[in-house]
Protein backbone atom coordinates (compact mmCIF):
# COMPACT_ATOMS: atom_id res chain seq x y z
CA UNK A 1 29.70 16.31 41.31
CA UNK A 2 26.19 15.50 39.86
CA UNK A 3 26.21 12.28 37.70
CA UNK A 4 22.97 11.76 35.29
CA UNK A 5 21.92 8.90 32.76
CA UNK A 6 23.42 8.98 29.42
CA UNK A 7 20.10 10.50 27.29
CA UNK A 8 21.24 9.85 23.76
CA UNK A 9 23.56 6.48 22.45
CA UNK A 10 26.68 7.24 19.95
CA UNK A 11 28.36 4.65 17.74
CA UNK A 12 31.98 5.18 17.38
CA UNK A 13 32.65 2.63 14.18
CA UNK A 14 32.16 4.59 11.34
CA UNK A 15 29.76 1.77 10.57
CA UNK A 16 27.31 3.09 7.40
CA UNK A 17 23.91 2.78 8.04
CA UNK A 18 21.76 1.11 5.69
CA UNK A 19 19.06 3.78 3.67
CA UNK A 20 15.84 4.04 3.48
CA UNK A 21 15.77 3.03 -0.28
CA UNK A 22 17.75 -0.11 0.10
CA UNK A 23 14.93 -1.91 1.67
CA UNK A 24 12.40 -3.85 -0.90
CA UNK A 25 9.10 -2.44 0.59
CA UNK A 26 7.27 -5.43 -0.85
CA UNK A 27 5.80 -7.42 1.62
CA UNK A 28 3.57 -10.68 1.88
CA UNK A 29 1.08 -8.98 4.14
CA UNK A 30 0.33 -5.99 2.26
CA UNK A 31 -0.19 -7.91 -0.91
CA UNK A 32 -2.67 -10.23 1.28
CA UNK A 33 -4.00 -7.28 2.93
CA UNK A 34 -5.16 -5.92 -0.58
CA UNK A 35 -6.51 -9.05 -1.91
CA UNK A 36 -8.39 -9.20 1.43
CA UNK A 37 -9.55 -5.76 0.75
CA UNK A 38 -10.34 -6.42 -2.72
CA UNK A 39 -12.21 -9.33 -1.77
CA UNK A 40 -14.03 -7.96 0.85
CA UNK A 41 -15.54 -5.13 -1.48
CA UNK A 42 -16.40 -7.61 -4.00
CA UNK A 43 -18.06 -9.53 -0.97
CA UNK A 44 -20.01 -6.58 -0.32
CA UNK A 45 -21.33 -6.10 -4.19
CA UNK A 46 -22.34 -9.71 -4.57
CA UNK A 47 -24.27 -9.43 -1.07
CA UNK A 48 -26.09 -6.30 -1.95
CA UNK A 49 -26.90 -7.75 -5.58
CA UNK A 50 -28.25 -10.67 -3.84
CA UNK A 51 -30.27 -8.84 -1.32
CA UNK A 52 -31.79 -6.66 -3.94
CA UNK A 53 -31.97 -8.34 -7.26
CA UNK A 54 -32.40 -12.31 -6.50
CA UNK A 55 -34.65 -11.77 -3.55
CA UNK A 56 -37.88 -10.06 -4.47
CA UNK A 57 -38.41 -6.37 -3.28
CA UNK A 58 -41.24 -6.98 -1.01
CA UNK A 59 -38.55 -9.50 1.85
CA UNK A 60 -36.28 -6.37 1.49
CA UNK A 61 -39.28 -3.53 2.01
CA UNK A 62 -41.91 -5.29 3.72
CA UNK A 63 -40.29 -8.21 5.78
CA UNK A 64 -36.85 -6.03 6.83
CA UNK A 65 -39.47 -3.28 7.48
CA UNK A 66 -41.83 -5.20 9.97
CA UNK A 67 -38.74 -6.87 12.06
CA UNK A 68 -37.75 -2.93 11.80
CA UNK A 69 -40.78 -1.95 13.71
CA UNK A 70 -40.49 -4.69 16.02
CA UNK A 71 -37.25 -3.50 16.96
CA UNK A 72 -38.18 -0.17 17.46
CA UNK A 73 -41.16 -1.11 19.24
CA UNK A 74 -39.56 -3.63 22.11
CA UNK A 75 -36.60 -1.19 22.43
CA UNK A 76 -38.52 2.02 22.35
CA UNK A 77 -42.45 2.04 23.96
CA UNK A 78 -42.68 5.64 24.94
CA UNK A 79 -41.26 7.37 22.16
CA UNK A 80 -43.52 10.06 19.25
CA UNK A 81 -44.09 8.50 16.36
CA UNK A 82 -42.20 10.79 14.16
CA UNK A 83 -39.39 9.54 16.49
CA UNK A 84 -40.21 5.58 15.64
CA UNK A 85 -40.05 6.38 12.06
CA UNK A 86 -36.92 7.61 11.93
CA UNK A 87 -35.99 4.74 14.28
CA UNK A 88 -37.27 2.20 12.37
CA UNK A 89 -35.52 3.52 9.27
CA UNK A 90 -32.03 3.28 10.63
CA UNK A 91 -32.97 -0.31 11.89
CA UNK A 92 -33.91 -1.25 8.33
CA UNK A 93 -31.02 0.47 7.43
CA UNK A 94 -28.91 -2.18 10.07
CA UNK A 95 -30.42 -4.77 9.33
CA UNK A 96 -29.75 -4.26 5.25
CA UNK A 97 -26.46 -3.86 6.38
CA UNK A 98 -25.57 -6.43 8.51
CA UNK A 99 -27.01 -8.70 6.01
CA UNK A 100 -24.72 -7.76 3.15
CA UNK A 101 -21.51 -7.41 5.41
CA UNK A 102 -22.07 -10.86 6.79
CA UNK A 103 -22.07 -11.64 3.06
CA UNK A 104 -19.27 -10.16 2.55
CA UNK A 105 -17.59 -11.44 5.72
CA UNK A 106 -18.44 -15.29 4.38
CA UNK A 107 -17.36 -14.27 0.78
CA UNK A 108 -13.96 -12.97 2.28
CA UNK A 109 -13.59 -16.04 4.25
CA UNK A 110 -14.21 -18.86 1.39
CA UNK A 111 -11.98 -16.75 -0.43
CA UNK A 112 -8.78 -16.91 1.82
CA UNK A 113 -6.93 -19.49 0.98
CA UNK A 114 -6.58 -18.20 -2.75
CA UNK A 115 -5.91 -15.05 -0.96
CA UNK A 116 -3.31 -16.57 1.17
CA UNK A 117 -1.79 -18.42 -1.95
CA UNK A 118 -1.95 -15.11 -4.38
CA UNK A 119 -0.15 -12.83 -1.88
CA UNK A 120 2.48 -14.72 -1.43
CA UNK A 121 2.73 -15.32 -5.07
CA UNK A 122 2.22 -11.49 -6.04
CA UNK A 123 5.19 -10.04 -3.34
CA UNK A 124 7.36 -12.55 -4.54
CA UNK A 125 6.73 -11.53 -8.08
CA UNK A 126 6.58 -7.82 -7.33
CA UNK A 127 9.83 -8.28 -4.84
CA UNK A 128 11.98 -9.22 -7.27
CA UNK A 129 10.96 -6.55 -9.75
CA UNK A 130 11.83 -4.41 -7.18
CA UNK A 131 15.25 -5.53 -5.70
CA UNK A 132 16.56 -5.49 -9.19
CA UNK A 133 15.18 -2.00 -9.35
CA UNK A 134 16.83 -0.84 -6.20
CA UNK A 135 20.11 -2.55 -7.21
CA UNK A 136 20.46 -1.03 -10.70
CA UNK A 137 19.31 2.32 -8.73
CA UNK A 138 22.90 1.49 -6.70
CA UNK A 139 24.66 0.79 -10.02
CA UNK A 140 23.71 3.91 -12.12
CA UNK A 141 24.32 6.14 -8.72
CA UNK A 142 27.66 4.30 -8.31
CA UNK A 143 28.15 4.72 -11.94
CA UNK A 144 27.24 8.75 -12.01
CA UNK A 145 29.80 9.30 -9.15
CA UNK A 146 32.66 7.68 -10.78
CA UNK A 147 32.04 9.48 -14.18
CA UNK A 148 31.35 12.29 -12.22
CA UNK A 149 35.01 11.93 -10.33
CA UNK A 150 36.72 11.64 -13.91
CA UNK A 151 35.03 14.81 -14.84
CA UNK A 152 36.62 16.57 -12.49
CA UNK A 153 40.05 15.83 -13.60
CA UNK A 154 39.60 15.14 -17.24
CA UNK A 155 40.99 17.25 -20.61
CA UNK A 156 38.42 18.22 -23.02
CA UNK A 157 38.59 14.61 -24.89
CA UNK A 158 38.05 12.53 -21.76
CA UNK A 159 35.17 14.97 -21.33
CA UNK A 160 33.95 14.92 -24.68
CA UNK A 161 33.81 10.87 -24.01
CA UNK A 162 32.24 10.82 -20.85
CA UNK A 163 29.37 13.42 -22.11
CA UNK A 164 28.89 11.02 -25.08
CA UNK A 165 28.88 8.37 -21.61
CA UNK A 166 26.33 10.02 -20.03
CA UNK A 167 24.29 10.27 -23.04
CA UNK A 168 24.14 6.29 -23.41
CA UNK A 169 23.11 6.29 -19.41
CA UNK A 170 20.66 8.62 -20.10
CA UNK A 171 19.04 6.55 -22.49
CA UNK A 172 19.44 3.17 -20.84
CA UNK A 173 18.28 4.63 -17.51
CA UNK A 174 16.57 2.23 -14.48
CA UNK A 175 12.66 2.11 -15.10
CA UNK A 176 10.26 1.97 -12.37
CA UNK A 177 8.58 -1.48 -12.23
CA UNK A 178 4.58 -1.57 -13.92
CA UNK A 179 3.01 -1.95 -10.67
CA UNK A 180 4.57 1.47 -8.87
CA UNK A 181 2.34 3.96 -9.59
C-alpha cells in the first residue's frame, strides 16, 4: 500500500465564501500612489519649463553641450568622430534628463506630505461611496431574488404587482459612484 501527500485541501462546513465584489477595492495606497504619480509628472513639467524657459538657451545648448563632449571625450579617446557625435548627443540628452527628473524627484518629495494627507483623505471619501455601492448592489440582488421567488408562484394580480415592482426598481436602480469610470 503506497501512501502520498494530500495535493489539494477540502472544507467540509458548507461555510460561503466571501465574493469578489464584496470587497471595497479602495485603498490608501493606490490613492497615494496616484497622487505620487500625478505629482511626479507635474514634477517633470515644471523641471523641463525651468530648464528651458527660465534658464537662457545658450546653459542648455552650449554649457550641457561642452560637459557633453567632455564626457564623451574622457570615456571614449579612440572612437570616429561621427561616433562622438552621436555620443555626445545622447549625453546631452542624459544630462537634460537627469536634470529635470531630479526636479521632479525634489518636487515629488516636498510634495509628500500633502500627498500622504490627500490619499488618505480621497480612499476614505471614495471608500465609502463605494461600500454603500456594494451594499445596495446586495440589497437590489437580494431584492430581485425574492420578487423573483414570488413570481414563480404568483396569479396574474400578484404578477401584475410585482411587474409594476420591478418597474419602480428599475427606475430607482444602484448608480455607480462619479469617480468609477
Amino acid at each position: 500500500m503506497r501512501i502520498s501527500a494530500i495535493n489539494n485541501s477540502s472544507s467540509f462546513t458548507q461555510q460561503k465564501q466571501p465574493s469578489k465584489n464584496d470587497n471595497n477595492p479602495i485603498s490608501k495606497s493606490g490613492e497615494k500612489a496616484k497622487l505620487t504619480k500625478a505629482a511626479f509628472i507635474a514634477g517633470l513639467g515644471i523641471g523641463a519649463k525651468l530648464l528651458f524657459e527660465v534658464m537662457d538657451g545658450d546653459f542648455v545648448v552650449d554649457t550641457l553641450g561642452n560637459k557633453a563632449g567632455k564626457i564623451v571625450d574622457k570615456q571614449h579617446r579612440n572612437v570616429s568622430k561621427n561616433k562622438k557625435t552621436l555620443l555626445a548627443i545622447g549625453a546631452w540628452a542624459g544630462l537634460v534628463a537627469a536634470f529635470i527628473g531630479g526636479f521632479a524627484l525634489l518636487y515629488t518629495l516636498f510634495k509628500a506630505p500633502n500627498i500622504n494627507y490627500e490619499g488618505n483623505v480621497n480612499a476614505f471619501k471614495k471608500g465609502k461611496d463605494m461600500d454603500v455601492y456594494i451594499k445596495g448592489n446586495k440589497v437590489e440582488k437580494e431584492l430581485y431574488t425574492q420578487m423573483n421567488e414570488k413570481a414563480k408562484t404568483a396569479n396574474k394580480e400578484e404578477k401584475a404587482k410585482l411587474k409594476d415592482q420591478y418597474m419602480i426598481m428599475q427606475k430607482a436602480k444602484n448608480r455607480v459612484p462619479d469617480f468609477i469610470k
